[in-house]
N, C-alpha and C. Protein backbone atom coordinates (compact mmCIF):
# COMPACT_ATOMS: atom_id res chain seq x y z
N UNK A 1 44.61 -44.39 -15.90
CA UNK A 1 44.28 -44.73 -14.52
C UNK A 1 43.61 -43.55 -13.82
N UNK A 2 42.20 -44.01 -13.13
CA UNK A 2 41.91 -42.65 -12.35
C UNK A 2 42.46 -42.74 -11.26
N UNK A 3 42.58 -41.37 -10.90
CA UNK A 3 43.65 -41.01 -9.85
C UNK A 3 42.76 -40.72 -8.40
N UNK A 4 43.41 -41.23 -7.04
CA UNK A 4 42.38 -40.95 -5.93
C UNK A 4 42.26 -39.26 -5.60
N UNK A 5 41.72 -38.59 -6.15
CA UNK A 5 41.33 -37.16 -5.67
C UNK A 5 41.53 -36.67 -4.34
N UNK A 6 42.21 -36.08 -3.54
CA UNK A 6 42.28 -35.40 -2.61
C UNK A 6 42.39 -34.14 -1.88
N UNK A 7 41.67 -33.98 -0.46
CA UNK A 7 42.00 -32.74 -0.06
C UNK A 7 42.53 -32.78 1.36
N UNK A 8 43.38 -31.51 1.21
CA UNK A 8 44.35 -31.98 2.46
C UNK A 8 44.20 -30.68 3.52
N UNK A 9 43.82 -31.13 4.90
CA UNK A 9 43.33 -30.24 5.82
C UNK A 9 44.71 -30.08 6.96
N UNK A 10 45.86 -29.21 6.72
CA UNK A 10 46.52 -28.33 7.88
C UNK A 10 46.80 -27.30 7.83
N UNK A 11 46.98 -26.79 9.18
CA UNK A 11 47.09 -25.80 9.13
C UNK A 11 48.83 -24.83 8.99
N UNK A 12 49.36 -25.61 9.07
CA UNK A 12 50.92 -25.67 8.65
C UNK A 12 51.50 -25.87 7.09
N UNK A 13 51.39 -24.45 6.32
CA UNK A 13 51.73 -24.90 5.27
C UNK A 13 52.64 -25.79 4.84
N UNK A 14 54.05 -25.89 5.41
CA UNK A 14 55.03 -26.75 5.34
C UNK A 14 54.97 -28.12 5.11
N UNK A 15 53.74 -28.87 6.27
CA UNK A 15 52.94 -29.56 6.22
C UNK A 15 52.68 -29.96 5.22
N UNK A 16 51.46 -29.25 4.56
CA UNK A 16 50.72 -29.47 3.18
C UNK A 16 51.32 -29.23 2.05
N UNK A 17 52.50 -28.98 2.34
CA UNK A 17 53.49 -28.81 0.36
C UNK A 17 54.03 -30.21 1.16
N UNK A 18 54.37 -30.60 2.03
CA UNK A 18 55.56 -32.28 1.95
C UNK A 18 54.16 -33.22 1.26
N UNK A 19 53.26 -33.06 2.55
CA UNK A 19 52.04 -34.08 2.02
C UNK A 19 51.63 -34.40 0.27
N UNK A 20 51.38 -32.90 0.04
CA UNK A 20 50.97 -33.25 -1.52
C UNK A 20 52.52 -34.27 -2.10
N UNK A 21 53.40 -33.53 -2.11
CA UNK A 21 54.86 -33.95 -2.63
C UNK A 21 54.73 -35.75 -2.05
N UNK A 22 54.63 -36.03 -1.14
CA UNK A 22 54.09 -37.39 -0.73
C UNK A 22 53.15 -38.15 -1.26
N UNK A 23 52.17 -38.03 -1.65
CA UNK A 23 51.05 -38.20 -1.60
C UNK A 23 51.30 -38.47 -3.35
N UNK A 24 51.26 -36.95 -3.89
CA UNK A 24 51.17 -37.41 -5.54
C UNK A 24 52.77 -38.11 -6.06
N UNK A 25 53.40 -38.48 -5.22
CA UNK A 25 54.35 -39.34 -5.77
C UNK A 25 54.69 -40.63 -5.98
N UNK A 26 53.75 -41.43 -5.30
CA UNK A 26 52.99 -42.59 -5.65
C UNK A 26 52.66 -42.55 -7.54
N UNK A 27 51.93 -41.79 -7.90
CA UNK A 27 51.24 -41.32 -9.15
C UNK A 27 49.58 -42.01 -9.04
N UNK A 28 49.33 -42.54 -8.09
CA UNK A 28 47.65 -42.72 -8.17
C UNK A 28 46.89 -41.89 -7.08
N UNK A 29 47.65 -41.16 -6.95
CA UNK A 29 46.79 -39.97 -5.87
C UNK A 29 47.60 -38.24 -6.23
N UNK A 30 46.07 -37.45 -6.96
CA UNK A 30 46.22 -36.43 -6.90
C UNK A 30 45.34 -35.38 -5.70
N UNK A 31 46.02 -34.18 -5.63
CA UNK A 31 45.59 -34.02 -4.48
C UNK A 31 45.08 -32.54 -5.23
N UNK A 32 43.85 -32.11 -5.04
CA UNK A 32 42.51 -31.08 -5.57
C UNK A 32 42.69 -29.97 -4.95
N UNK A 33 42.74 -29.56 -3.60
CA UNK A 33 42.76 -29.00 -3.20
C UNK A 33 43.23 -28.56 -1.40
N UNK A 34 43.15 -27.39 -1.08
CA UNK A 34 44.23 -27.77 0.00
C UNK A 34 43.35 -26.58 1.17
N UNK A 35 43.13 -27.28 2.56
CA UNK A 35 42.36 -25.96 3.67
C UNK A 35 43.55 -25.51 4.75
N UNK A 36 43.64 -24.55 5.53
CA UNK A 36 44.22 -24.47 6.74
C UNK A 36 43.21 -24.38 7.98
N UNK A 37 42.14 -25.09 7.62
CA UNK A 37 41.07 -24.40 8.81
C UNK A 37 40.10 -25.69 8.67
N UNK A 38 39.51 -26.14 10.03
CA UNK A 38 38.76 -26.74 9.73
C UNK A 38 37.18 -26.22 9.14
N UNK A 39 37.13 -24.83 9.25
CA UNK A 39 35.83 -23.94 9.06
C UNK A 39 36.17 -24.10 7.12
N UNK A 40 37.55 -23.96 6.89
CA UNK A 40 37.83 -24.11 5.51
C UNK A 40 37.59 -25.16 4.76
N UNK A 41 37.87 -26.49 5.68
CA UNK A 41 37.69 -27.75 5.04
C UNK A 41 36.18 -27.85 5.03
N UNK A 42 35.45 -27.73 5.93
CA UNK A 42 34.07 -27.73 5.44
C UNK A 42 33.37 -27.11 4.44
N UNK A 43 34.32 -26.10 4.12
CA UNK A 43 33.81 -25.18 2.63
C UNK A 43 34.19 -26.13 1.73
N UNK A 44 35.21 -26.20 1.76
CA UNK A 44 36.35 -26.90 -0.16
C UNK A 44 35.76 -28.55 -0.06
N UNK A 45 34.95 -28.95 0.71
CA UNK A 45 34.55 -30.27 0.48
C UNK A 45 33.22 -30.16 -0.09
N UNK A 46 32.40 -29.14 -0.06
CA UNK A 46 31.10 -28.57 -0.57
C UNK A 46 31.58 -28.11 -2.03
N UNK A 47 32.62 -27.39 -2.12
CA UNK A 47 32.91 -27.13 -3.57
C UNK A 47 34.01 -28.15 -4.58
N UNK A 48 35.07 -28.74 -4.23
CA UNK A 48 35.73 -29.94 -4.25
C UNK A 48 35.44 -31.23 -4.76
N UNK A 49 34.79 -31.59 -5.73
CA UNK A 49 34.85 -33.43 -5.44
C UNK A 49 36.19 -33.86 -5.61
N UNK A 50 36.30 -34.95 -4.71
CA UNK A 50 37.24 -35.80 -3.53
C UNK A 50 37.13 -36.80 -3.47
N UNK A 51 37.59 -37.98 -3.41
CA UNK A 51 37.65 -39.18 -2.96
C UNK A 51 38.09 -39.23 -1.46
N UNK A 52 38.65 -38.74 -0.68
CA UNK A 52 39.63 -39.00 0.37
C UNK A 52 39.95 -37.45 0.54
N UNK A 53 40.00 -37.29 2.24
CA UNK A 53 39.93 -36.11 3.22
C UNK A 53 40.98 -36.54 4.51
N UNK A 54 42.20 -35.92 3.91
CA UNK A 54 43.30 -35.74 4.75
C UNK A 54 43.44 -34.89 5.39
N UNK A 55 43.24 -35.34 7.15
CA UNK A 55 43.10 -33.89 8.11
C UNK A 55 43.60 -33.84 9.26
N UNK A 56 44.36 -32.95 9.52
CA UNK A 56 44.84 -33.10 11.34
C UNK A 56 43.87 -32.76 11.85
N UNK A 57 43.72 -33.31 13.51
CA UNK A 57 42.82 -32.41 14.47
C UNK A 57 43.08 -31.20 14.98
N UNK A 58 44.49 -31.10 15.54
CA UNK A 58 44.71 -30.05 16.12
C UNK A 58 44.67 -28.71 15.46
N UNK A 59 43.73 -27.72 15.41
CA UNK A 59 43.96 -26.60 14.12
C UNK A 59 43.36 -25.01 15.34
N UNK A 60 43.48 -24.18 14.53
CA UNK A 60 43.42 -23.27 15.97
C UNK A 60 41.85 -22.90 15.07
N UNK A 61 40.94 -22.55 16.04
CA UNK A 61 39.17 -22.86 15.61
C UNK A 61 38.81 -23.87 15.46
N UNK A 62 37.66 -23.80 14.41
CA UNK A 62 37.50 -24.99 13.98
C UNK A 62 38.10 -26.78 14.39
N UNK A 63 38.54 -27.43 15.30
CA UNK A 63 39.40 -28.88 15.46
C UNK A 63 38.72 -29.65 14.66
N UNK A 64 39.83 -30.58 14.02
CA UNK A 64 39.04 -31.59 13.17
C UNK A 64 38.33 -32.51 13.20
N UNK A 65 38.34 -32.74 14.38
CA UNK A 65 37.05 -33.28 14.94
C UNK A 65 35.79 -33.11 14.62
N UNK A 66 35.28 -31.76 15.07
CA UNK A 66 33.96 -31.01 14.86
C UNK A 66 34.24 -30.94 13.68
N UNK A 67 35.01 -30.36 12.67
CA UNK A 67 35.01 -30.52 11.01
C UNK A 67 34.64 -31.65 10.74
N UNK A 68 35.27 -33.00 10.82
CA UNK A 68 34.78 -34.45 10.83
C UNK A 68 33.54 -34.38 10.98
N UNK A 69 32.74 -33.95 11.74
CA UNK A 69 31.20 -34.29 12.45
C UNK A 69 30.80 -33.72 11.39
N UNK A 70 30.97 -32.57 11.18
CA UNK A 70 30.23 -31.78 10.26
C UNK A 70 29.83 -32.29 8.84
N UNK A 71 31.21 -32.71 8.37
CA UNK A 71 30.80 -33.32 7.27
C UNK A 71 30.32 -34.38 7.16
N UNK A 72 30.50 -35.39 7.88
CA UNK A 72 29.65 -36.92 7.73
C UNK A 72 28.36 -36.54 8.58
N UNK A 73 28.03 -35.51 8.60
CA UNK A 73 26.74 -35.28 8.74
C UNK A 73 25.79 -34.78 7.66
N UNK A 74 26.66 -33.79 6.86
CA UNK A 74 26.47 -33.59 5.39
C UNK A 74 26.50 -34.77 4.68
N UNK A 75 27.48 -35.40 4.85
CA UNK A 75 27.76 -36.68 3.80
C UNK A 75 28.15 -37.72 4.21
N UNK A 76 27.54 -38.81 4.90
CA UNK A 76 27.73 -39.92 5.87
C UNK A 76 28.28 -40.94 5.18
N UNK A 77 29.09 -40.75 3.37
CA UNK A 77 29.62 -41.55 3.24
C UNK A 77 30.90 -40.61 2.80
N UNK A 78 31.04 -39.81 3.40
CA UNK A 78 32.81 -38.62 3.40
C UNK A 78 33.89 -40.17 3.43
N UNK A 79 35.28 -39.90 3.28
CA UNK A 79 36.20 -40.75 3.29
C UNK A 79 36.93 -39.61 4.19
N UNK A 80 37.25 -40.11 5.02
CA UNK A 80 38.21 -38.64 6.27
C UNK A 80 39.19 -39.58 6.55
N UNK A 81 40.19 -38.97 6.38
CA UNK A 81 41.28 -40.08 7.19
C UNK A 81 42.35 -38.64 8.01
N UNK A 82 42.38 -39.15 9.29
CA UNK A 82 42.99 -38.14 10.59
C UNK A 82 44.39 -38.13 10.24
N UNK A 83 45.50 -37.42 9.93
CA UNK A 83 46.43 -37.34 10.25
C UNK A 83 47.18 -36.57 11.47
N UNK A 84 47.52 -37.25 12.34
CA UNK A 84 47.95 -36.32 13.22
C UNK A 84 48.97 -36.20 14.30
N UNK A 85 49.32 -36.04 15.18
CA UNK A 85 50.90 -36.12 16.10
C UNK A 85 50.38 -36.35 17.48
N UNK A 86 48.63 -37.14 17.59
CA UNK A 86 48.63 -37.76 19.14
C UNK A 86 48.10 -38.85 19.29
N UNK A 87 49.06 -39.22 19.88
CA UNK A 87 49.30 -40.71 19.82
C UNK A 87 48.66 -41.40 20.89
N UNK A 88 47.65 -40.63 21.57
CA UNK A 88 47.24 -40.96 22.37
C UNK A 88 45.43 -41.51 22.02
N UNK A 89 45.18 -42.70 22.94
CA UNK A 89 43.83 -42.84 22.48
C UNK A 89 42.81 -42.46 22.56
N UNK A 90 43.05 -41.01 23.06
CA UNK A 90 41.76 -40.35 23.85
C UNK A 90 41.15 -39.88 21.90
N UNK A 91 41.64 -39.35 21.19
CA UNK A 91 41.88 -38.82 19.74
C UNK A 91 41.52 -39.67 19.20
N UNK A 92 42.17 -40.73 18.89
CA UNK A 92 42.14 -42.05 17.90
C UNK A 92 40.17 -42.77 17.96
N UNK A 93 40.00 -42.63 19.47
CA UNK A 93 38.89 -43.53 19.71
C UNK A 93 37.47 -42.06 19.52
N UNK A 94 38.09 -41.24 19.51
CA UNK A 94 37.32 -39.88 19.49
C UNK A 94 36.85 -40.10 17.97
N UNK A 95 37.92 -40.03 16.83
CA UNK A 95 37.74 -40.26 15.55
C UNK A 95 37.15 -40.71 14.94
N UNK A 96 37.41 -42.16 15.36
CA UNK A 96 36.63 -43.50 14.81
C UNK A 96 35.49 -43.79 15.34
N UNK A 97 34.97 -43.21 16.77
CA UNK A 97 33.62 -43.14 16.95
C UNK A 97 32.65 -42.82 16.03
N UNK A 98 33.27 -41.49 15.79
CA UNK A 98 33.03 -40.26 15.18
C UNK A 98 32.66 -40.53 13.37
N UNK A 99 33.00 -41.20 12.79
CA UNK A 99 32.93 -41.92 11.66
C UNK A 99 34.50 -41.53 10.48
N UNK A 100 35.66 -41.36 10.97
CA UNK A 100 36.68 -41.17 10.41
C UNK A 100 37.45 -42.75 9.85
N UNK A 101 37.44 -43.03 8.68
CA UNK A 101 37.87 -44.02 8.28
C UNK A 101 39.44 -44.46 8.52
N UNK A 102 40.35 -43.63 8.87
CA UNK A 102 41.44 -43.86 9.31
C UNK A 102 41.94 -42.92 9.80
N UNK A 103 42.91 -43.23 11.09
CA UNK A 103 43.86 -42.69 12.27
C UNK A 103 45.54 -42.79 11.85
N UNK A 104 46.28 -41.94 11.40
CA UNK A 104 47.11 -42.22 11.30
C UNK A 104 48.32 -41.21 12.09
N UNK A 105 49.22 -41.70 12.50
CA UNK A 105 50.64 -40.81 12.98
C UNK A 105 51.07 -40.03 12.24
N UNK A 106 51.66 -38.73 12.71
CA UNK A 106 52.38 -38.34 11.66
C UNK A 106 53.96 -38.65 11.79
N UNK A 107 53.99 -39.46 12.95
CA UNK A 107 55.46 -39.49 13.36
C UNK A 107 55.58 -41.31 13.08
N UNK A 108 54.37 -41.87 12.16
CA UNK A 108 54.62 -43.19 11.49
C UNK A 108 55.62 -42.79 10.41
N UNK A 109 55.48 -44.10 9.57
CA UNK A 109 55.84 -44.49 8.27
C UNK A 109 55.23 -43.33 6.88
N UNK A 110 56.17 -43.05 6.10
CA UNK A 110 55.51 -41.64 5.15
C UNK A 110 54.55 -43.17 4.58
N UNK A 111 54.61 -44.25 4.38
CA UNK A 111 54.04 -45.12 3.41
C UNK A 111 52.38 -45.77 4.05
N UNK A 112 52.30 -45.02 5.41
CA UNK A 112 51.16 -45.42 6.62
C UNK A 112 49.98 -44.77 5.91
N UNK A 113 50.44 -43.20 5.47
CA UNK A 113 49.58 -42.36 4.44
C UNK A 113 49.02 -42.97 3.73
N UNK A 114 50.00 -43.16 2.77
CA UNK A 114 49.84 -43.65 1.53
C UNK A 114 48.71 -44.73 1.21
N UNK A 115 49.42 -46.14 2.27
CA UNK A 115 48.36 -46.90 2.84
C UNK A 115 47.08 -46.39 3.32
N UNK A 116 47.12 -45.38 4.33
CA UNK A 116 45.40 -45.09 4.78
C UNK A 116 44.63 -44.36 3.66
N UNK A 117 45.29 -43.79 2.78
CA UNK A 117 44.31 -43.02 1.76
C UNK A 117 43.54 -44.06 0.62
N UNK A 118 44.79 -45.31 0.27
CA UNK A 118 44.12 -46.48 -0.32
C UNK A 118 43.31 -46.91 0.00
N UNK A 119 43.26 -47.03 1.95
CA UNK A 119 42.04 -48.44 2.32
C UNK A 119 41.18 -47.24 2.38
N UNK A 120 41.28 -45.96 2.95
CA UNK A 120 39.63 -45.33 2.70
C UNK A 120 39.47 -45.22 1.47
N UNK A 121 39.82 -44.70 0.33
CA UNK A 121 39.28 -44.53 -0.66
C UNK A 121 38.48 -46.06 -1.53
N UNK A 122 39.06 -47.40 -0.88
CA UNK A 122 38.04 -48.53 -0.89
C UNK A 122 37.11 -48.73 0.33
N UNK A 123 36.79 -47.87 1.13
CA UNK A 123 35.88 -48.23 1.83
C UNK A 123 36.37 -48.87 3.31
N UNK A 124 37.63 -48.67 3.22
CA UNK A 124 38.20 -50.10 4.74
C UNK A 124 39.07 -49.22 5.69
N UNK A 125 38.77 -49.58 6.75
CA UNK A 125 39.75 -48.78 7.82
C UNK A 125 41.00 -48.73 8.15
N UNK A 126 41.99 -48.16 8.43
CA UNK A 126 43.37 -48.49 9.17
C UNK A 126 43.64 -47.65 10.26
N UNK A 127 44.23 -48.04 11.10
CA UNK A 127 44.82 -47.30 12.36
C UNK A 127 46.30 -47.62 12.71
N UNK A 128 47.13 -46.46 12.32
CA UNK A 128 48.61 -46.59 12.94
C UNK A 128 48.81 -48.02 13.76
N UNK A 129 49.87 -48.93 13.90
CA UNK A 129 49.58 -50.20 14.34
C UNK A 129 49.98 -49.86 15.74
N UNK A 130 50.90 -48.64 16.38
CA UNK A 130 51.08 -48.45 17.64
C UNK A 130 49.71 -48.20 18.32
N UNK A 131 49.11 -47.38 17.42
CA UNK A 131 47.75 -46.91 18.39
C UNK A 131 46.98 -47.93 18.31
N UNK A 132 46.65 -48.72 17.58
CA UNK A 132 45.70 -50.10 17.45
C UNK A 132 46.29 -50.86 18.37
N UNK A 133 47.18 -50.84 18.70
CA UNK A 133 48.43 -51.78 19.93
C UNK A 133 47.81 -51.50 21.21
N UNK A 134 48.03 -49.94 21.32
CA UNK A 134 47.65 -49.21 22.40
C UNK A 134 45.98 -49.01 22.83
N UNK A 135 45.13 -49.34 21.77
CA UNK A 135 43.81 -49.59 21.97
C UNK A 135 43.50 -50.99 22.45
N UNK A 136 43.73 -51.91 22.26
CA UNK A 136 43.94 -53.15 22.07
C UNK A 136 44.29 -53.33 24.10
N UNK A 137 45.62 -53.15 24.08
CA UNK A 137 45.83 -53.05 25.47
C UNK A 137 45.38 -52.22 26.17
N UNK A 138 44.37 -51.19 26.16
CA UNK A 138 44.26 -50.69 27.15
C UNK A 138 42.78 -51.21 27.58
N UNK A 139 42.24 -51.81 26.64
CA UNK A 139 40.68 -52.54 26.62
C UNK A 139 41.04 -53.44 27.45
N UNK A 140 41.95 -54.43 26.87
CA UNK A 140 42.81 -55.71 27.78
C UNK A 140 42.66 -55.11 29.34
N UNK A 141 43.33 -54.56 29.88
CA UNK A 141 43.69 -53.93 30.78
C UNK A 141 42.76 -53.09 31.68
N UNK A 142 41.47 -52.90 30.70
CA UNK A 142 40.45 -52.52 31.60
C UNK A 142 40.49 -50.98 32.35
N UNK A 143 41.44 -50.31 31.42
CA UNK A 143 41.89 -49.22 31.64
C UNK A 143 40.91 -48.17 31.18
N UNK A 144 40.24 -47.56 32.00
CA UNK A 144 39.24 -46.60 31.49
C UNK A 144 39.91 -45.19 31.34
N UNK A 145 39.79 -44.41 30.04
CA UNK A 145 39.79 -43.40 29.68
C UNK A 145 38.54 -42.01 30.13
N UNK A 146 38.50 -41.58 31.12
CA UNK A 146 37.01 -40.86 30.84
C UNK A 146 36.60 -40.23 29.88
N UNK A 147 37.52 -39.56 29.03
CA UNK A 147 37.24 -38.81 27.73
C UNK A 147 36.59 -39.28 26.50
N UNK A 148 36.85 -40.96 27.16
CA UNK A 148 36.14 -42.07 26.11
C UNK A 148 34.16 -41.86 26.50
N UNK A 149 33.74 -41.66 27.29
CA UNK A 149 32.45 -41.54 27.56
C UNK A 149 31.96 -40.34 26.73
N UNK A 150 32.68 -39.46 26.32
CA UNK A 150 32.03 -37.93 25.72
C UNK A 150 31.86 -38.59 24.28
N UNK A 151 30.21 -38.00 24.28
CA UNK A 151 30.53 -37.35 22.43
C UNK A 151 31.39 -36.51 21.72
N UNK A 152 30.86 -36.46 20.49
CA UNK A 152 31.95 -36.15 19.68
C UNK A 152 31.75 -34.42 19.86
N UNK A 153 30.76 -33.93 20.03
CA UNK A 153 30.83 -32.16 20.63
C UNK A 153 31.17 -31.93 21.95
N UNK A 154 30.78 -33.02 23.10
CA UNK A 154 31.07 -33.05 24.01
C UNK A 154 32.72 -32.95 24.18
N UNK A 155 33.43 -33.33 23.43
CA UNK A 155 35.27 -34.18 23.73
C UNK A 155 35.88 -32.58 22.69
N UNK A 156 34.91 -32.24 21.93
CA UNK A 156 35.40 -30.95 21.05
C UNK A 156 35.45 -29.80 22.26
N UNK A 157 34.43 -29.67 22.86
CA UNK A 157 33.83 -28.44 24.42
C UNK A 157 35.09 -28.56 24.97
N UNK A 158 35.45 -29.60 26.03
CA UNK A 158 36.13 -30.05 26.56
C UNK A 158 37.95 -29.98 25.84
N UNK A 159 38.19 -30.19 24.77
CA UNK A 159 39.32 -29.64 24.33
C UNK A 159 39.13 -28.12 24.01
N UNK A 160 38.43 -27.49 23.80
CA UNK A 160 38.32 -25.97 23.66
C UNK A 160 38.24 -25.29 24.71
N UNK A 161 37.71 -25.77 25.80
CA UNK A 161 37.92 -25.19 27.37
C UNK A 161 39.42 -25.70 27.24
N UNK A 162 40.11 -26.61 27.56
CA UNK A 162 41.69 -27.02 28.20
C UNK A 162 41.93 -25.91 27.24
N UNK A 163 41.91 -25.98 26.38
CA UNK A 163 42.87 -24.97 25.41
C UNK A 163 43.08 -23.36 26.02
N UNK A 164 41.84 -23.37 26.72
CA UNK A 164 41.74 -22.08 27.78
C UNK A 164 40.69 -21.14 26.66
N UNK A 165 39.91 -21.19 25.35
CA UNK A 165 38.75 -20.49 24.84
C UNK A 165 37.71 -20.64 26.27
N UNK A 166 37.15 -19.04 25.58
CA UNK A 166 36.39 -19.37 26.85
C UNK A 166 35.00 -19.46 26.07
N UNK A 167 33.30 -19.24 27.05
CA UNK A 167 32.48 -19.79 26.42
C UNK A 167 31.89 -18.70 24.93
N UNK A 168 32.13 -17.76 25.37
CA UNK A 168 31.37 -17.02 24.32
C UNK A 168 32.14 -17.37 23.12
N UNK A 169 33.75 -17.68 22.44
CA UNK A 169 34.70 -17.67 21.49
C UNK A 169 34.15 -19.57 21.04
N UNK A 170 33.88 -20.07 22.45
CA UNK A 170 33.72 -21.56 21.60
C UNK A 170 31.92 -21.68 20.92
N UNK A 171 31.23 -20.81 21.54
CA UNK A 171 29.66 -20.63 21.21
C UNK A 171 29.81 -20.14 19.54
N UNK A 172 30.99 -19.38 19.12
CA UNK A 172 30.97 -18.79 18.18
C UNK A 172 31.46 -20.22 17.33
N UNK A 173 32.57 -20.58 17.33
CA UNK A 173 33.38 -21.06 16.67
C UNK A 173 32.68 -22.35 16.24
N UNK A 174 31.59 -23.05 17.34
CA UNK A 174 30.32 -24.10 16.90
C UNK A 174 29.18 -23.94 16.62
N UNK A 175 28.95 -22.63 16.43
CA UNK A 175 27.74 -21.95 16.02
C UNK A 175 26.70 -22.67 16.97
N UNK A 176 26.92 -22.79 18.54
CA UNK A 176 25.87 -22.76 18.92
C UNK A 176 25.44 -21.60 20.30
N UNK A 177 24.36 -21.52 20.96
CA UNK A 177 24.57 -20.79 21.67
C UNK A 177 25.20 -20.71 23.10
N UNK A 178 25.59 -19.33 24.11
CA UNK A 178 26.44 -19.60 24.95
C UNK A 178 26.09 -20.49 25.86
N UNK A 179 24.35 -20.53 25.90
CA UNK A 179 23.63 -21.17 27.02
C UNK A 179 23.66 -22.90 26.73
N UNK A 180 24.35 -23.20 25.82
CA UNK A 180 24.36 -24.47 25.36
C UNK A 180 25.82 -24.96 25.86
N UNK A 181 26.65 -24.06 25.08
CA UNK A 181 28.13 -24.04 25.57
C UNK A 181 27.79 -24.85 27.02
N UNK A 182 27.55 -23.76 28.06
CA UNK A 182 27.19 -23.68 29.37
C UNK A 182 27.06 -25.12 29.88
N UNK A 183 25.86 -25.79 29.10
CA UNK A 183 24.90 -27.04 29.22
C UNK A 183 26.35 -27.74 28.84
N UNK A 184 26.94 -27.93 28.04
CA UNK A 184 27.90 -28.98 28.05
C UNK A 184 29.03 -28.74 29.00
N UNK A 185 29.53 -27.93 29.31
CA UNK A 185 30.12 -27.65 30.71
C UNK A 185 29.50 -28.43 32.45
N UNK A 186 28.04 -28.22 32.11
CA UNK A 186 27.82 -29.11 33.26
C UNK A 186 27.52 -30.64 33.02
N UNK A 187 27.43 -30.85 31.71
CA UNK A 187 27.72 -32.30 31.49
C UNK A 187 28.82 -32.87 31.72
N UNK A 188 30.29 -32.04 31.29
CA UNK A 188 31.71 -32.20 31.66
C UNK A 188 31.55 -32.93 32.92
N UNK A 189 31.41 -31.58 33.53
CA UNK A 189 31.37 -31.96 34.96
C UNK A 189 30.85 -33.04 35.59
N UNK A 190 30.11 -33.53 35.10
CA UNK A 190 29.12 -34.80 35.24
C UNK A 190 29.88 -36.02 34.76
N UNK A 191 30.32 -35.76 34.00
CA UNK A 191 31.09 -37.06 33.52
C UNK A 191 32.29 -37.62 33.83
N UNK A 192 33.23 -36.75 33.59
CA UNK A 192 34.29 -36.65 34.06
C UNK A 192 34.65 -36.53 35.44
N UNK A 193 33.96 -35.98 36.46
CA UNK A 193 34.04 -35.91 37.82
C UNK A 193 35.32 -35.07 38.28
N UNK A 194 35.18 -33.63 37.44
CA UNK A 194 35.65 -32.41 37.69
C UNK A 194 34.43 -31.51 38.23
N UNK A 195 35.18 -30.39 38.87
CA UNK A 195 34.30 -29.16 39.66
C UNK A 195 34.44 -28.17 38.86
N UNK A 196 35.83 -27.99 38.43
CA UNK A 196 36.10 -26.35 38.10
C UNK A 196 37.37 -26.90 36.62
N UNK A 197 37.49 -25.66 36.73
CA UNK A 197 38.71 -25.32 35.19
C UNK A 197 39.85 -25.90 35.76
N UNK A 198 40.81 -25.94 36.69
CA UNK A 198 41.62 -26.33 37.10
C UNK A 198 41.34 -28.10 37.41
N UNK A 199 40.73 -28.51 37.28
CA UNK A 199 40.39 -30.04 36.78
C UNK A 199 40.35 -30.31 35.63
N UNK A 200 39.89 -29.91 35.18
CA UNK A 200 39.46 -29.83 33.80
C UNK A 200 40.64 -30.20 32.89
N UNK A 201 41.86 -28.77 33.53
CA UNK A 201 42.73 -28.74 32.39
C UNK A 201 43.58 -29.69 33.04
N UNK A 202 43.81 -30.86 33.98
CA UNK A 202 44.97 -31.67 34.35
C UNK A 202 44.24 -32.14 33.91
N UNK A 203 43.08 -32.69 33.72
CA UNK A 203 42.73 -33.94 33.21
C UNK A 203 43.37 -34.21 32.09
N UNK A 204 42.77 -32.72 30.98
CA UNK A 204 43.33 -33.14 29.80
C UNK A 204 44.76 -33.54 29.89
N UNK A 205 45.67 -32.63 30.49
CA UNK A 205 47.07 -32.71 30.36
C UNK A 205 47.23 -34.50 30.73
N UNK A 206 46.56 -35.07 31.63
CA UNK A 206 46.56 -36.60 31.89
C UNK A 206 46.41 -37.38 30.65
N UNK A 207 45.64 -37.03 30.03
CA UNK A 207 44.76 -37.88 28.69
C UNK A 207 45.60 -37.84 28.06
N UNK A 208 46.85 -36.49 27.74
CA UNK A 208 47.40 -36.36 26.04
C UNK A 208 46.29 -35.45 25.58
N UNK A 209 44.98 -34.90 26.04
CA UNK A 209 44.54 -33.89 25.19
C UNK A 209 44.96 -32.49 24.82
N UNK A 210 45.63 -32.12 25.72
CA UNK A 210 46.58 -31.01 25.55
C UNK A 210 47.83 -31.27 25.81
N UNK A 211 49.06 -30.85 25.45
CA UNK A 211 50.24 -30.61 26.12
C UNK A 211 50.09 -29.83 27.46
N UNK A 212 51.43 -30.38 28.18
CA UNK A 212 51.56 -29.79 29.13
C UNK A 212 52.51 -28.46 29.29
């Protein structure tokens, strides 16, 4: 039997020894190799072949997000599936915009994994059924998210400001320049219908993009 190849993106080793231990105990999923960085996962997927890309967002540099972008920009048929601890839809809808084949909890079912690494590695999506619940109703409901209007560098800026980086550390960390940084700062502002940093960061704290 070939086995689904994997690589697993946290930054918490603890993390990534349960996962593999999870993961290859099924017996049709081995797991190749292992990043703590999303700057890392974009390397070991260039050197790596993989079927399936297991990754949290939250990582300190690099977020998996912008790692996500990166690679299905390299390789627009990547298999990424999000693992992660926010349960909120600002993330989930960020993802799947974004071209991530599955959203999953980490505070689901260990068998939700298991499941999302199957349907991406055939090609098919899954999303935790709370957050698909919670997407579902909040469309119903007509409930607008503003964080839902940003792109996928745009919603990366914007979590790297809340986080409190400032512009020159996030210019670095996206390899672009500060005067660009800058330019998406006044798009923020534009969109979201904040003035300053102290908007900025309740918003997020509103969304679930940061803790409070």
């Amino acid at each position: 039997m070939t086995k689904i190849r994997v690589i697993l993106v946290d930054d918490h080793n603890v993390v990534r020894s349960g996962l593999r231990r999870l993961l290859e105990l099924g017996g049709d999923i081995e797991v190749v190799a292992e990043a703590d960085s999303g700057e890392q996962a974009c390397q070991l997927y260039t050197e790596f072949p993989a079927d399936v890309m297991v990754m949290d967002i939250s990582m300190p540099g690099l977020g998996g997000l912008e790692a996500l972008r990166r690679i299905l920009q390299r390789d627009p048929s990547a298999k990424i599936v999000i693992f992660t601890m926010h349960q909120n839809t600002a993330f989930a809808t960020q993802a799947l915009a974004a071209g991530a084949k599955c959203y999953v909890l980490k505070s689901g079912l260990a068998d939700d994994l298991l499941l999302a690494v199957r349907e991406a590695n055939a090609g098919k999506t899954y999303i935790s059924p709370n957050i698909a619940q919670k997407i579902v109703m909040q469309s119903l409901a007509g409930a607008a998210d503003p964080t839902e209007r940003l792109s996928a560098r745009e919603f990366e800026v914007f979590r790297l400001l809340a986080e409190g980086s400032g512009v020159d550390d996030i210019a670095l960390m996206l390899n672009v320049s500060q005067k660009t940084v800058a330019n998406y700062q006044t798009i923020l502002k534009q969109k979201l219908g904040i003035t300053n940093a102290v908007e900025l960061v309740r918003l997020a704290i509103r969304y679930g993009v940061i803790l409070e």
